[in-house]
N, C-alpha and C. Protein backbone atom coordinates (compact mmCIF):
# COMPACT_ATOMS: atom_id res chain seq x y z
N UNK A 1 7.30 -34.87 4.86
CA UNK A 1 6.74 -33.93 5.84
C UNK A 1 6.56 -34.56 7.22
N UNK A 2 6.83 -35.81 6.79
CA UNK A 2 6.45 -36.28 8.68
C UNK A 2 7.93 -36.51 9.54
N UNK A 3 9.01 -36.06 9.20
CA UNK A 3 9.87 -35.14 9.80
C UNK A 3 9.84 -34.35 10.26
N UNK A 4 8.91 -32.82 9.07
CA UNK A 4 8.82 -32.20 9.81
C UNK A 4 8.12 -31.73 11.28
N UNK A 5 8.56 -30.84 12.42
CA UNK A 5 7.99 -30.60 13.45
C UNK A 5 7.03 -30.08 13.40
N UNK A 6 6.26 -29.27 12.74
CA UNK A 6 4.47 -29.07 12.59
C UNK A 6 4.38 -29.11 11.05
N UNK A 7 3.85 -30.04 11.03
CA UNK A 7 3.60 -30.09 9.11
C UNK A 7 2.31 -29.41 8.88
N UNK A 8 1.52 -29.43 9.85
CA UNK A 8 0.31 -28.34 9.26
C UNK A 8 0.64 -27.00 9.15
N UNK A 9 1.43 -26.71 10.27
CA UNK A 9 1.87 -25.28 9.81
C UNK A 9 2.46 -25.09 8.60
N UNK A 10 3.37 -26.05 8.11
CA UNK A 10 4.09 -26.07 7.12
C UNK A 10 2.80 -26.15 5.82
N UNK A 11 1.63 -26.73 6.12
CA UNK A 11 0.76 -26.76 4.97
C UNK A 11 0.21 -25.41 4.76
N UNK A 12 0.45 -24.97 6.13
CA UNK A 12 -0.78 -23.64 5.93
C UNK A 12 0.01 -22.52 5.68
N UNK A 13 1.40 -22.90 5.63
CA UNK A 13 2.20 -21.79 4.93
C UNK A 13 2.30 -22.04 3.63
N UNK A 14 2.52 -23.51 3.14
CA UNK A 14 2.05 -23.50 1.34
C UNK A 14 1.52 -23.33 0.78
N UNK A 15 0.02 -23.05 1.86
CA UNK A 15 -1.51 -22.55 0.86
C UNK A 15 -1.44 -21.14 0.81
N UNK A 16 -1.27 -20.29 1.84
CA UNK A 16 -1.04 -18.98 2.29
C UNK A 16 -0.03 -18.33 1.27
N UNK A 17 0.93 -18.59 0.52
CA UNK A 17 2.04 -18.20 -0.43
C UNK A 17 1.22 -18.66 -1.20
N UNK A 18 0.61 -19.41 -1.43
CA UNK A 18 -0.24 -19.87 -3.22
C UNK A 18 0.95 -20.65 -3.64
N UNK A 19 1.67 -21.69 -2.49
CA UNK A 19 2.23 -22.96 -2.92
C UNK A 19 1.69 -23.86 -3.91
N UNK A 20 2.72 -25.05 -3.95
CA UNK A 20 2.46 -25.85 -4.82
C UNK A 20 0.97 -26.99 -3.94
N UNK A 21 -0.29 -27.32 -4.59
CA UNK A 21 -0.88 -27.64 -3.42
C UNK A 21 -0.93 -29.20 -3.36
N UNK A 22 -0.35 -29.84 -4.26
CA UNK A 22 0.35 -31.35 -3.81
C UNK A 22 1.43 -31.05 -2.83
N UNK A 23 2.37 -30.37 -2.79
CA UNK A 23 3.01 -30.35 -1.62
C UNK A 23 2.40 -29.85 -0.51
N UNK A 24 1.45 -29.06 -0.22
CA UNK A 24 0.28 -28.60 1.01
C UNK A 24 -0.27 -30.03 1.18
N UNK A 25 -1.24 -30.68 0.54
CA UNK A 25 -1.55 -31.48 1.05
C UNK A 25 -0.77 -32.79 1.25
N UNK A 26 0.44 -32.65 0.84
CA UNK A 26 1.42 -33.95 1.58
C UNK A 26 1.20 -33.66 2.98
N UNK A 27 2.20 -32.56 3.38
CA UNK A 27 2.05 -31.65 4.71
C UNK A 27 0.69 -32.11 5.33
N UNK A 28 -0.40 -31.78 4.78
CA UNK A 28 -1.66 -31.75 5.69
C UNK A 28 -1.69 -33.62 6.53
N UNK A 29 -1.32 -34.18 5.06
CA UNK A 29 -1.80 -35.86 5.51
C UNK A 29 -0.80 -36.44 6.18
N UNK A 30 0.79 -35.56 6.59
CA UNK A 30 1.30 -35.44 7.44
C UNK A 30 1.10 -35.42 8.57
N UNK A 31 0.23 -34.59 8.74
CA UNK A 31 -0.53 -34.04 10.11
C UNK A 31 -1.42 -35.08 10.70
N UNK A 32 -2.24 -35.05 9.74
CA UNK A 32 -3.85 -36.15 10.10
C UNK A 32 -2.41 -37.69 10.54
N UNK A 33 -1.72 -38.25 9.73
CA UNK A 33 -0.68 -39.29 10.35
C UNK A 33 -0.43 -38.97 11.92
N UNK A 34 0.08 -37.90 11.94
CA UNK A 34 0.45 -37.67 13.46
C UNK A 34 0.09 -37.58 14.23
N UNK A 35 -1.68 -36.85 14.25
CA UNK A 35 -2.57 -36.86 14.92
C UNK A 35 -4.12 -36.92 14.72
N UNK A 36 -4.27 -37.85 14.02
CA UNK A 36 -5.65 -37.91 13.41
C UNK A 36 -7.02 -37.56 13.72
N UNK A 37 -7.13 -37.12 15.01
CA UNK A 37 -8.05 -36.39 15.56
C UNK A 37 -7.79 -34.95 15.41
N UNK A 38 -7.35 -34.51 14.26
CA UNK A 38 -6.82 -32.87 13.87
C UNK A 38 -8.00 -32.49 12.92
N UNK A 39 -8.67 -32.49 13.30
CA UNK A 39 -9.78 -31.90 12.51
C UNK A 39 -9.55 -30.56 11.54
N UNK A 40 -9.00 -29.66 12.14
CA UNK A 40 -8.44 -28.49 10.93
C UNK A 40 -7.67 -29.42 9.60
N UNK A 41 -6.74 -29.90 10.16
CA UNK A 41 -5.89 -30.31 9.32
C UNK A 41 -6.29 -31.28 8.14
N UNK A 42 -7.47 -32.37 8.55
CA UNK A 42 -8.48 -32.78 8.08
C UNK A 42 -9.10 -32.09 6.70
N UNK A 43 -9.87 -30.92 7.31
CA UNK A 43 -10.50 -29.64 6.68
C UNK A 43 -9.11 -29.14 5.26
N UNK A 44 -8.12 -28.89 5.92
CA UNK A 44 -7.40 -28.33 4.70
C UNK A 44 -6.87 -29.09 4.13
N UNK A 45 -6.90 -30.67 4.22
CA UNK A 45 -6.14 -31.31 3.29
C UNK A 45 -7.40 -31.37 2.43
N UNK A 46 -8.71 -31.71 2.73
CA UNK A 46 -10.29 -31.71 1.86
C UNK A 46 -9.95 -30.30 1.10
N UNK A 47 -9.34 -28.99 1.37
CA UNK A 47 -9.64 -27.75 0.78
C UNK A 47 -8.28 -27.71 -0.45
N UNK A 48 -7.30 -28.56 0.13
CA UNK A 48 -6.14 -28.18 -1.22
C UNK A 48 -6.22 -29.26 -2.10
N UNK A 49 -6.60 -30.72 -1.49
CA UNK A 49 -7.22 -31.36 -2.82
C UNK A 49 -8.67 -30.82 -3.63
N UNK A 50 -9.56 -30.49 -2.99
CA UNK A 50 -10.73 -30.27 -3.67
C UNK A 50 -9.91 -28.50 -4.97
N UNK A 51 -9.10 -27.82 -4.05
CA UNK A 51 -8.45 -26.86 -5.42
C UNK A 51 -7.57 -27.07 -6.14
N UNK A 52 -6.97 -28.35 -6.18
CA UNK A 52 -5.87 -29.29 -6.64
C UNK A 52 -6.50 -30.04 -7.96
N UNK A 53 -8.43 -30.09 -7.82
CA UNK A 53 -9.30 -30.71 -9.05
C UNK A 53 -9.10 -32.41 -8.49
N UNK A 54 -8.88 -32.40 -7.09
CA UNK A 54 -8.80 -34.04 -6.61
C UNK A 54 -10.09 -34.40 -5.66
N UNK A 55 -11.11 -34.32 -6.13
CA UNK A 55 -12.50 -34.30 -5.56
C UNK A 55 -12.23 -35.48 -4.73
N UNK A 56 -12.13 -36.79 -5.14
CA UNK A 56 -12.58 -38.24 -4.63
C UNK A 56 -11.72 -38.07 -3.28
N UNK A 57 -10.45 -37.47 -3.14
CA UNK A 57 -9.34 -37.76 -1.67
C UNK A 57 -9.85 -36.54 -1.46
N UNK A 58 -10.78 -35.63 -1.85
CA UNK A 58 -11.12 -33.92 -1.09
C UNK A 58 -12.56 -34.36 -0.33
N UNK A 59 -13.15 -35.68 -0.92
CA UNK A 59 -14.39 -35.84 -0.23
C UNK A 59 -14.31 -36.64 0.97
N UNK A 60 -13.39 -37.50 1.03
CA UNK A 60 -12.81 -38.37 1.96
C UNK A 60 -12.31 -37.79 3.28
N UNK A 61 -11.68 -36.50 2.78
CA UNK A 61 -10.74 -35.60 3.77
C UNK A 61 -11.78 -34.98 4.26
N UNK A 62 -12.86 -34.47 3.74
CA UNK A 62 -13.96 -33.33 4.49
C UNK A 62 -14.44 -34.47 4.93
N UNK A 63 -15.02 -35.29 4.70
CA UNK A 63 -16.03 -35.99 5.30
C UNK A 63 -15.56 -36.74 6.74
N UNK A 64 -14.45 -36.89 6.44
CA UNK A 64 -13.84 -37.42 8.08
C UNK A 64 -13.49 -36.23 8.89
N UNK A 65 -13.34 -35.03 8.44
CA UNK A 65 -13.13 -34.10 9.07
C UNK A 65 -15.11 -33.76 9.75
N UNK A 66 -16.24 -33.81 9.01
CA UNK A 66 -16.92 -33.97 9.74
C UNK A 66 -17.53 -34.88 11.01
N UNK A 67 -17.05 -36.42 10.49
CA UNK A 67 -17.23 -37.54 11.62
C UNK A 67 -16.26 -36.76 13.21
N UNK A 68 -15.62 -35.62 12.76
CA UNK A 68 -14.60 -35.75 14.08
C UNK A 68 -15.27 -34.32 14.19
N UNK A 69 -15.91 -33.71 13.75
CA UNK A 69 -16.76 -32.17 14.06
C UNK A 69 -17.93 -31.96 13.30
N UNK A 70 -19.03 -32.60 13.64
CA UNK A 70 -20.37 -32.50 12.59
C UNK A 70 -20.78 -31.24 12.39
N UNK A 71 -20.34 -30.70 13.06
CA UNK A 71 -21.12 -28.52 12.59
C UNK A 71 -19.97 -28.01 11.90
N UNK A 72 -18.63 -28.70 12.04
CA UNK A 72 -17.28 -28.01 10.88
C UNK A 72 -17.83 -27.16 9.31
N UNK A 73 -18.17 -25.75 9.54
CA UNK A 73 -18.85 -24.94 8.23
C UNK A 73 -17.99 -25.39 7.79
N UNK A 74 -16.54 -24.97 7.26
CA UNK A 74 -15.94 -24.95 6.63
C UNK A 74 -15.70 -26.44 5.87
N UNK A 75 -15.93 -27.69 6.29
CA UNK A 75 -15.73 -28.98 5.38
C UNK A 75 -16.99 -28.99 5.09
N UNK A 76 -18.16 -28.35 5.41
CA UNK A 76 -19.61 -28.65 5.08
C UNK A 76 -19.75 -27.61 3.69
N UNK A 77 -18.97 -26.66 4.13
CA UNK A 77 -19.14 -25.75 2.48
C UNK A 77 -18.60 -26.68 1.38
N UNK A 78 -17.17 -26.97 2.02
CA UNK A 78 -15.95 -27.30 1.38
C UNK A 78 -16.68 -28.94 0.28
N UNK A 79 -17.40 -29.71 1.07
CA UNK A 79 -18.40 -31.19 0.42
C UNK A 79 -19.45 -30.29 -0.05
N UNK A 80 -20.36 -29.55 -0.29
CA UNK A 80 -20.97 -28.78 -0.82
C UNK A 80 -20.59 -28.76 -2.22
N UNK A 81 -19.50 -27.77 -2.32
CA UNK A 81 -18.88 -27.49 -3.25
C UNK A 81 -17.98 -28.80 -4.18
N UNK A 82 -17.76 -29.89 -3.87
CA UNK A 82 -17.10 -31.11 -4.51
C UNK A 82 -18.00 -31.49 -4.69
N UNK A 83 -18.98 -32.02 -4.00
CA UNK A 83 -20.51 -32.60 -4.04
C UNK A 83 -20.73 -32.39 -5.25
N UNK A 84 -20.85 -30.67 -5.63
CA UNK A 84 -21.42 -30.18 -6.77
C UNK A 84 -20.33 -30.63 -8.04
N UNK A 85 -19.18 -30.52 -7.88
CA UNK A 85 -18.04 -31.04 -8.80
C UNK A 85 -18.46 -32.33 -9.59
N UNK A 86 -18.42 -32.81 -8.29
CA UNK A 86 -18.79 -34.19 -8.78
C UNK A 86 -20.07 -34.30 -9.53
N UNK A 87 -21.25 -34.00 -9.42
CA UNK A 87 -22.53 -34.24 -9.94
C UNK A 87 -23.19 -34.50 -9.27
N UNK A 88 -23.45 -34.75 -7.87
CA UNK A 88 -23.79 -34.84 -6.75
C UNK A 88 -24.92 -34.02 -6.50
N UNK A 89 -25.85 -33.73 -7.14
CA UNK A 89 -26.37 -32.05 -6.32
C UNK A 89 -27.56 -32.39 -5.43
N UNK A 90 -27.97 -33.38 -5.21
CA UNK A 90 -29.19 -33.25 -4.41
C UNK A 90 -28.23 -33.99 -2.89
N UNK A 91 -27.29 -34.70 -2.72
CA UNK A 91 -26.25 -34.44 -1.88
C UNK A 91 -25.57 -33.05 -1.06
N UNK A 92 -24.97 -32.27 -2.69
CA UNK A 92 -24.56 -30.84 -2.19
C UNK A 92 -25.69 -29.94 -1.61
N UNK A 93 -27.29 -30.30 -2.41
CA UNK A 93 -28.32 -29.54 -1.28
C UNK A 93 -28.15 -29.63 -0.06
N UNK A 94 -28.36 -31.10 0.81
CA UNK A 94 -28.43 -31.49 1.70
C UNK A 94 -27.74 -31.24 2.66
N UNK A 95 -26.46 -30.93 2.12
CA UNK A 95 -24.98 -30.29 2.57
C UNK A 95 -25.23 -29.05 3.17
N UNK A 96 -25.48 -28.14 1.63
CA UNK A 96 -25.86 -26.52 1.91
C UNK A 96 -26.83 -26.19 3.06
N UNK A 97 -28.08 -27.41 3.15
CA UNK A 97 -28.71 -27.11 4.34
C UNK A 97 -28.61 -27.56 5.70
N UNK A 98 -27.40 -28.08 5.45
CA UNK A 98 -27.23 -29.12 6.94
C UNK A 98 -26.51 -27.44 7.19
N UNK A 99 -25.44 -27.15 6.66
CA UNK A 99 -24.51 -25.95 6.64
C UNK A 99 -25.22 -24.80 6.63
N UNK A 100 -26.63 -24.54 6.60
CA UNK A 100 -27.32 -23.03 7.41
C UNK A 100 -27.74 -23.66 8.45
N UNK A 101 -28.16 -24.48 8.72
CA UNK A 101 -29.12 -25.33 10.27
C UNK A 101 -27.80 -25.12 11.00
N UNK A 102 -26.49 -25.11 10.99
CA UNK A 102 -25.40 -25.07 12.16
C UNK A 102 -25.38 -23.36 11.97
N UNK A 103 -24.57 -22.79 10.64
CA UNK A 103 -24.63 -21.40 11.49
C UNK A 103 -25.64 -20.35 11.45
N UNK A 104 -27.05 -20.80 10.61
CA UNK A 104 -28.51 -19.82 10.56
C UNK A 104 -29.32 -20.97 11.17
N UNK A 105 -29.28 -21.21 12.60
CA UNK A 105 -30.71 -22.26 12.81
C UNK A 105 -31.70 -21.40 12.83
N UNK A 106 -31.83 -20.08 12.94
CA UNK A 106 -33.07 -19.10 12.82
C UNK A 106 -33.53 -18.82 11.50
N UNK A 107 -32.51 -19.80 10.37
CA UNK A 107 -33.70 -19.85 9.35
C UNK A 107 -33.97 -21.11 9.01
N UNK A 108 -32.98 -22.22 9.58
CA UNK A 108 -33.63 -23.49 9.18
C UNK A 108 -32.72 -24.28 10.54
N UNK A 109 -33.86 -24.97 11.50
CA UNK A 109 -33.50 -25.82 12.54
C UNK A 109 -33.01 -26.71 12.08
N UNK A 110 -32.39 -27.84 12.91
CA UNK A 110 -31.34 -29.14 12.49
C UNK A 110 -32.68 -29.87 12.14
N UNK A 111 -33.86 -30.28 13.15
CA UNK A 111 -34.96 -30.37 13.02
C UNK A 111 -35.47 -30.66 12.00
N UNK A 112 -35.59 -29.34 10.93
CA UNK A 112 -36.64 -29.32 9.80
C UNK A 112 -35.51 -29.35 8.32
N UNK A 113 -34.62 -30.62 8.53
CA UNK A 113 -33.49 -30.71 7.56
C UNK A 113 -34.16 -31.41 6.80
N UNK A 114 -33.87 -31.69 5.30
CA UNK A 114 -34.73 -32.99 4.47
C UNK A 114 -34.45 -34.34 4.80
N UNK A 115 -34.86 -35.16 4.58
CA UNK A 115 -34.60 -36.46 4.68
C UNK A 115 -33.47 -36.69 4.21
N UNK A 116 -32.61 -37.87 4.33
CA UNK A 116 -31.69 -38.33 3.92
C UNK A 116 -32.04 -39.66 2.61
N UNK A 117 -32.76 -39.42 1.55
CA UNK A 117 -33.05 -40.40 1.06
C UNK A 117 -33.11 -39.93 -0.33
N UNK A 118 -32.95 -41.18 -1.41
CA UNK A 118 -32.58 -40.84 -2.77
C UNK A 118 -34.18 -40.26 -3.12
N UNK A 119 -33.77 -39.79 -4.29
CA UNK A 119 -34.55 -38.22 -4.40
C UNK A 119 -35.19 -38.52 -6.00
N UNK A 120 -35.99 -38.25 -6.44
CA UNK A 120 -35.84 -38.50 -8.24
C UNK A 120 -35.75 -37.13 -8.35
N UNK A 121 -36.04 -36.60 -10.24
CA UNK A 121 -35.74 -35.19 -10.58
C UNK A 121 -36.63 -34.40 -10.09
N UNK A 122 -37.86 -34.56 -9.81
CA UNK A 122 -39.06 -33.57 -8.91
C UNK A 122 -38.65 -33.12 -7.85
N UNK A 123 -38.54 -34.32 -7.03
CA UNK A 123 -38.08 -34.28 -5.90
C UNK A 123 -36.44 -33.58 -5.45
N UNK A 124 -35.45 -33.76 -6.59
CA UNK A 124 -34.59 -32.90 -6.23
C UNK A 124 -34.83 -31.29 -6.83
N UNK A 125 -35.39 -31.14 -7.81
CA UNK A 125 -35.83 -29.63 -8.25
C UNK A 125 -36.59 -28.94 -6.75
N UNK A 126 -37.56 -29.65 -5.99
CA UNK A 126 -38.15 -29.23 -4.94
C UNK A 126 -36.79 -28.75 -3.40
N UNK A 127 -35.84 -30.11 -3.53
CA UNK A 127 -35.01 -30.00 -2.52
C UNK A 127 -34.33 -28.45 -2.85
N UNK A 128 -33.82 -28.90 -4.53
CA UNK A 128 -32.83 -27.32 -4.78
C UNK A 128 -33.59 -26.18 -4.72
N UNK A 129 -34.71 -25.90 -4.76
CA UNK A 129 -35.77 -24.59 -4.58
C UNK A 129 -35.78 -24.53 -2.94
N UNK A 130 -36.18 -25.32 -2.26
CA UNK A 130 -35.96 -24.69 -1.15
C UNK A 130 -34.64 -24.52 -0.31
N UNK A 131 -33.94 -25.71 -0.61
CA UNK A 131 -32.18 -24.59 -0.22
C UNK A 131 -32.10 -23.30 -0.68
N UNK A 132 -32.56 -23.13 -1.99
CA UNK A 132 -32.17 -21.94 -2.53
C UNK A 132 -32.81 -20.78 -2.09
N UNK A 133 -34.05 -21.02 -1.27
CA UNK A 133 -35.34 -20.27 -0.45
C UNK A 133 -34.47 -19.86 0.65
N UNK A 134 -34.25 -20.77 1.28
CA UNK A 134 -33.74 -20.61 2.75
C UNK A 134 -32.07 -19.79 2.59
N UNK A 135 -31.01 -20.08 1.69
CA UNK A 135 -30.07 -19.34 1.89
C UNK A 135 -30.39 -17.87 1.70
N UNK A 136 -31.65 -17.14 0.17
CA UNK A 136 -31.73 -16.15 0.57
C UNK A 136 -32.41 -15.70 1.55
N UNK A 137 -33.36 -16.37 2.34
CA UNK A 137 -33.52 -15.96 3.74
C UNK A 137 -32.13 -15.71 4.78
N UNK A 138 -31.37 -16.39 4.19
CA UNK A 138 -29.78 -15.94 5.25
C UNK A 138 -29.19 -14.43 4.41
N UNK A 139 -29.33 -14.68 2.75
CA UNK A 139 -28.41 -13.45 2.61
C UNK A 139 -29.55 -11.91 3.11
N UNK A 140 -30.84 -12.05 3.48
CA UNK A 140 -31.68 -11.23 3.56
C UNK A 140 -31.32 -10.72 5.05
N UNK A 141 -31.01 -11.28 5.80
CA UNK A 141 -30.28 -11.39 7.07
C UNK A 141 -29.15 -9.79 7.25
N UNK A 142 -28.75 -9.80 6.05
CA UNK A 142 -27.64 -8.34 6.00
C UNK A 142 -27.96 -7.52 4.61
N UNK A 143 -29.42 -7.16 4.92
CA UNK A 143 -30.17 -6.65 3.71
C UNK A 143 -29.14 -5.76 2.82
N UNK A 144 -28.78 -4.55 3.43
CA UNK A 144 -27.64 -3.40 2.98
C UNK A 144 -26.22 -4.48 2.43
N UNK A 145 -26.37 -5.24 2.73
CA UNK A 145 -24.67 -6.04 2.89
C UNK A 145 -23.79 -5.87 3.33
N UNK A 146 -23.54 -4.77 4.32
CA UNK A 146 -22.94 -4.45 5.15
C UNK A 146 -21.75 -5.51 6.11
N UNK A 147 -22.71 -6.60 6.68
CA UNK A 147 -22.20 -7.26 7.40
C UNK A 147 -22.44 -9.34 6.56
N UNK A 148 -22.13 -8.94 5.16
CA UNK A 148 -22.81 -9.77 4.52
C UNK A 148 -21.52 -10.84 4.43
N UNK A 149 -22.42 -11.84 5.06
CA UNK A 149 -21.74 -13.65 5.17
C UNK A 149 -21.30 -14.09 3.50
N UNK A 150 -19.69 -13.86 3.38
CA UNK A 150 -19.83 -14.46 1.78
C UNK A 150 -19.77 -15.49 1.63
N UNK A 151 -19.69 -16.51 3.19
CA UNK A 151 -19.95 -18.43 2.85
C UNK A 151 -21.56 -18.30 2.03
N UNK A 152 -22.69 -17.71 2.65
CA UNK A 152 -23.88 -17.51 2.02
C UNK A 152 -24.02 -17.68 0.67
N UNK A 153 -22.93 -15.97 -0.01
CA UNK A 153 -22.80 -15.94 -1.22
C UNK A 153 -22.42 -17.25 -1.84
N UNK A 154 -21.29 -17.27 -1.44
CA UNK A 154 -20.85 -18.79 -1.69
C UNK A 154 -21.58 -20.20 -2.11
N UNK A 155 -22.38 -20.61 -0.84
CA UNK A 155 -23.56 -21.29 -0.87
C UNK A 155 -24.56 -21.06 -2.45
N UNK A 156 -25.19 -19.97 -2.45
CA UNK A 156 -25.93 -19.25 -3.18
C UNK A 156 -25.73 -19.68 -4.66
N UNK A 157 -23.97 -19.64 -4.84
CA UNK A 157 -23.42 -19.37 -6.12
C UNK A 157 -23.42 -20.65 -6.28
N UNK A 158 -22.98 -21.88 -5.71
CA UNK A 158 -23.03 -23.25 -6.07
C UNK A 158 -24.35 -23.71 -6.27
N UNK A 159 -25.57 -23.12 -5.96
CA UNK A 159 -27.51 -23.51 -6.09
C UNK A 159 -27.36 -23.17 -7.24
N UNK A 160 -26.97 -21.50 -7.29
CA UNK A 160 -27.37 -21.07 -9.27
C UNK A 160 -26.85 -21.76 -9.96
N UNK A 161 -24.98 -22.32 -9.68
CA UNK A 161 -24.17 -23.11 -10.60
C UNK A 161 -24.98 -23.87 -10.83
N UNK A 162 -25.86 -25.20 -9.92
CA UNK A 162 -26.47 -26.26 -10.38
C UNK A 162 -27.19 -26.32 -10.88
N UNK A 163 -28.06 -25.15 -10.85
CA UNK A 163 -29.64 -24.62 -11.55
C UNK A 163 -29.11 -23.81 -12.86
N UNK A 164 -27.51 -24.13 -13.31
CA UNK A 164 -27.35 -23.58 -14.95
C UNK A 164 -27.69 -22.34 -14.95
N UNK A 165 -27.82 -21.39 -14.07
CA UNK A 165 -27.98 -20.08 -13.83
C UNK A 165 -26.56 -19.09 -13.43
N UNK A 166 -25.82 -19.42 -14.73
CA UNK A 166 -24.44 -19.14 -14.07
C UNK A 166 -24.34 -17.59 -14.61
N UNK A 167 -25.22 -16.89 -14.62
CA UNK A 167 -24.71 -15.57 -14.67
C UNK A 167 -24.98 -14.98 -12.75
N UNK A 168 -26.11 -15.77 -12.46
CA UNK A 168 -26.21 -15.38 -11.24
C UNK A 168 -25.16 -16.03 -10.07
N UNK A 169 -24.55 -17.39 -10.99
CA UNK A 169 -23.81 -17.75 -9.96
C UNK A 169 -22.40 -16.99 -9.59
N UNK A 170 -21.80 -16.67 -11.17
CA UNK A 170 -20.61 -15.09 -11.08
C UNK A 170 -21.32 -14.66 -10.07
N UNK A 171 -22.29 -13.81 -10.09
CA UNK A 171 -22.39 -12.50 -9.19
C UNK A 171 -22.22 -12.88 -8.01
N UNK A 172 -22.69 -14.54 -7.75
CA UNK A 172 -22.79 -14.73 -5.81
C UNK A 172 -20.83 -14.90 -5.82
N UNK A 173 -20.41 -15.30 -6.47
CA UNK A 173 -18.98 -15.76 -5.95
C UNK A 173 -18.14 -14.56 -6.27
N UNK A 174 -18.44 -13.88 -6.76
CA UNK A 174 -17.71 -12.41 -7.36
C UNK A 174 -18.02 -11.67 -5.77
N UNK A 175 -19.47 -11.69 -5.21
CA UNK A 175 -19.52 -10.92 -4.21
C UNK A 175 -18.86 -11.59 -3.11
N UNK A 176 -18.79 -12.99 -2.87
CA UNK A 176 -18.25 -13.42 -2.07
C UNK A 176 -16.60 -13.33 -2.07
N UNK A 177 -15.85 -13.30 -3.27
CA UNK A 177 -14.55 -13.16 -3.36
C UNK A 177 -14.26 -11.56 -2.81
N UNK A 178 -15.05 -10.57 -3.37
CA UNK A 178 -14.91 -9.03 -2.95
C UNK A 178 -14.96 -9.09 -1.22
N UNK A 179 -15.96 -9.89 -0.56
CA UNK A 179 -16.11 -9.54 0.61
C UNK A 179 -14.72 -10.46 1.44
N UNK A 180 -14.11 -11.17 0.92
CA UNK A 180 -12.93 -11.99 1.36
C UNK A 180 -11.68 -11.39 1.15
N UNK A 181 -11.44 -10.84 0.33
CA UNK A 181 -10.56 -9.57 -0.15
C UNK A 181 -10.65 -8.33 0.80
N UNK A 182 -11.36 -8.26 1.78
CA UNK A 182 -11.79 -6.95 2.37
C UNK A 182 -11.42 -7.64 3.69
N UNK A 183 -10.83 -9.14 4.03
CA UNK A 183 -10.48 -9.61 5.45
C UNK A 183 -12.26 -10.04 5.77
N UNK A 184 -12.91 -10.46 5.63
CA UNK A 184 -13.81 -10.88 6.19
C UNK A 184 -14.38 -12.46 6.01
N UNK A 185 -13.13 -12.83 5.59
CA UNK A 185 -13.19 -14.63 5.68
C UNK A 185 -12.01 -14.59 4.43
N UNK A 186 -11.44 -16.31 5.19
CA UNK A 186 -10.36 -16.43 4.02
C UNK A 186 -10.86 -17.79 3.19
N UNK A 187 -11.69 -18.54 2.99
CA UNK A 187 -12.10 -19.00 2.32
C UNK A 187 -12.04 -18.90 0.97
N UNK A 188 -11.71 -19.78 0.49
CA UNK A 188 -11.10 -20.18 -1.24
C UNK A 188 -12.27 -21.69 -1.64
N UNK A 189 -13.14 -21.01 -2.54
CA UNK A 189 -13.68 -22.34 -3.12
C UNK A 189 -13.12 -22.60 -4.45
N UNK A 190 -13.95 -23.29 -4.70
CA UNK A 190 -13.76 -23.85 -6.21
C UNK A 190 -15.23 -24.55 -7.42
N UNK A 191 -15.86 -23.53 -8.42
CA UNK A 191 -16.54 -24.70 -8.67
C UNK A 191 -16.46 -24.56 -10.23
C-alpha cells in the first residue's frame, strides 16, 4: 500500500465495502508511514484492528492518535471500548469520562475528571457508578431521543457490559446501532 497514491482512502474504501480488515489496516499503517501526523488515519487503523479482535496494535494506534489530538471522540470511544476488551475497566472508565468532559463538559468539566491513579475494587465500583451517573446525565440530554447521541448509547453499553448487566448493555448498543443505521453517525464498535 505504500505505492499506493492515498492509501487511506484506499483503507476507507476497504472498511466502507466490509473489506478484508487486515488489508484496511495495511492501507491505514500505510498512511501513518507517509505521514504520521495523520491523526484520522491513526484513528482507523486503532478502529480496524480493534474489529479485526487485535486489541494490543488497536491500543497503540488510538492512543497515538490521541498524543496527536487529545479530544479525538472517536479514538477515546474507540480505547474505551478495547480498554474494556482487554480487562481494563477502571482505565475504560477514565476513558468514557475523559470522552463526555470533551463532547458533554456541561455534564462533566475536564476539571472534575478522576484521578489518574490505580484504583482497588471499591474504588473502581465507585469510579464505574459515577461514569455510569454522568453518561445518563448525557443520554437525559435528548429525553424523547429524538436527537439521541448513540456514541452515549455506546458509552452506556460498554459500563453495563462491565457491570455484567448485559441485557442492558444489548439495549444501549442495539439503540445505538438503530440510530447509526438512520445516518446519524457511522461508528462501528466492538465489545
Amino acid at each position: 500500500f505504500r505505492a499506493v497514491g492515498n492509501p487511506f482512502e484506499e483503507g476507507m474504501k476497504i472498511m466502507q465495502e466490509g473489506g478484508n480488515l487486515s488489508l484496511a489496516a495495511l492501507a491505514f499503517e500505510a498512511a501513518v508511514q507517509k505521514d504520521p501526523q495523520h491523526v484520522q488515519a491513526w484513528t482507523m487503523l486503532g478502529s480496524a484492528q480493534a474489529q479485526n479482535e487485535k486489541e494490543n496494535p488497536a491500543l497503540r494506534a488510538l492512543e497515538h492518535a490521541l498524543k496527536l489530538d487529545p479530544n479525538n471522540l472517536d479514538a477515546l470511544m474507540g480505547l474505551a471500548v478495547s480498554y474494556t476488551n482487554e480487562g481494563y475497566d477502571s482505565t475504560a472508565y477514565r476513558t468514557l469520562e475523559r470522552w463526555l468532559s470533551v463532547k458533554y463538559p456541561q455534564v462533566i468539566s475536564p476539571n472534575d475528571l478522576s484521578a489518574d491513579t490505580d484504583v482497588g475494587f471499591t474504588d473502581r465500583q465507585l469510579l464505574h457508578d459515577k461514569v455510569t451517573d454522568l453518561f445518563i446525565q448525557a443520554a437525559q440530554l435528548s429525553p424523547s431521543g429524538e436527537h439521541m447521541d448513540p456514541d452515549v448509547q455506546v458509552g452506556l453499553g460498554v459500563l453495563f457490559y462491565c457491570a455484567e448487566e448485559y441485557d442492558k448493555a444489548v439495549d444501549c448498543f442495539s439503540a445505538a446501532l438503530a440510530s447509526t443505521e438512520s445516518g446519524t453517525s457511522n461508528q462501528q464498535e466492538q465489545v
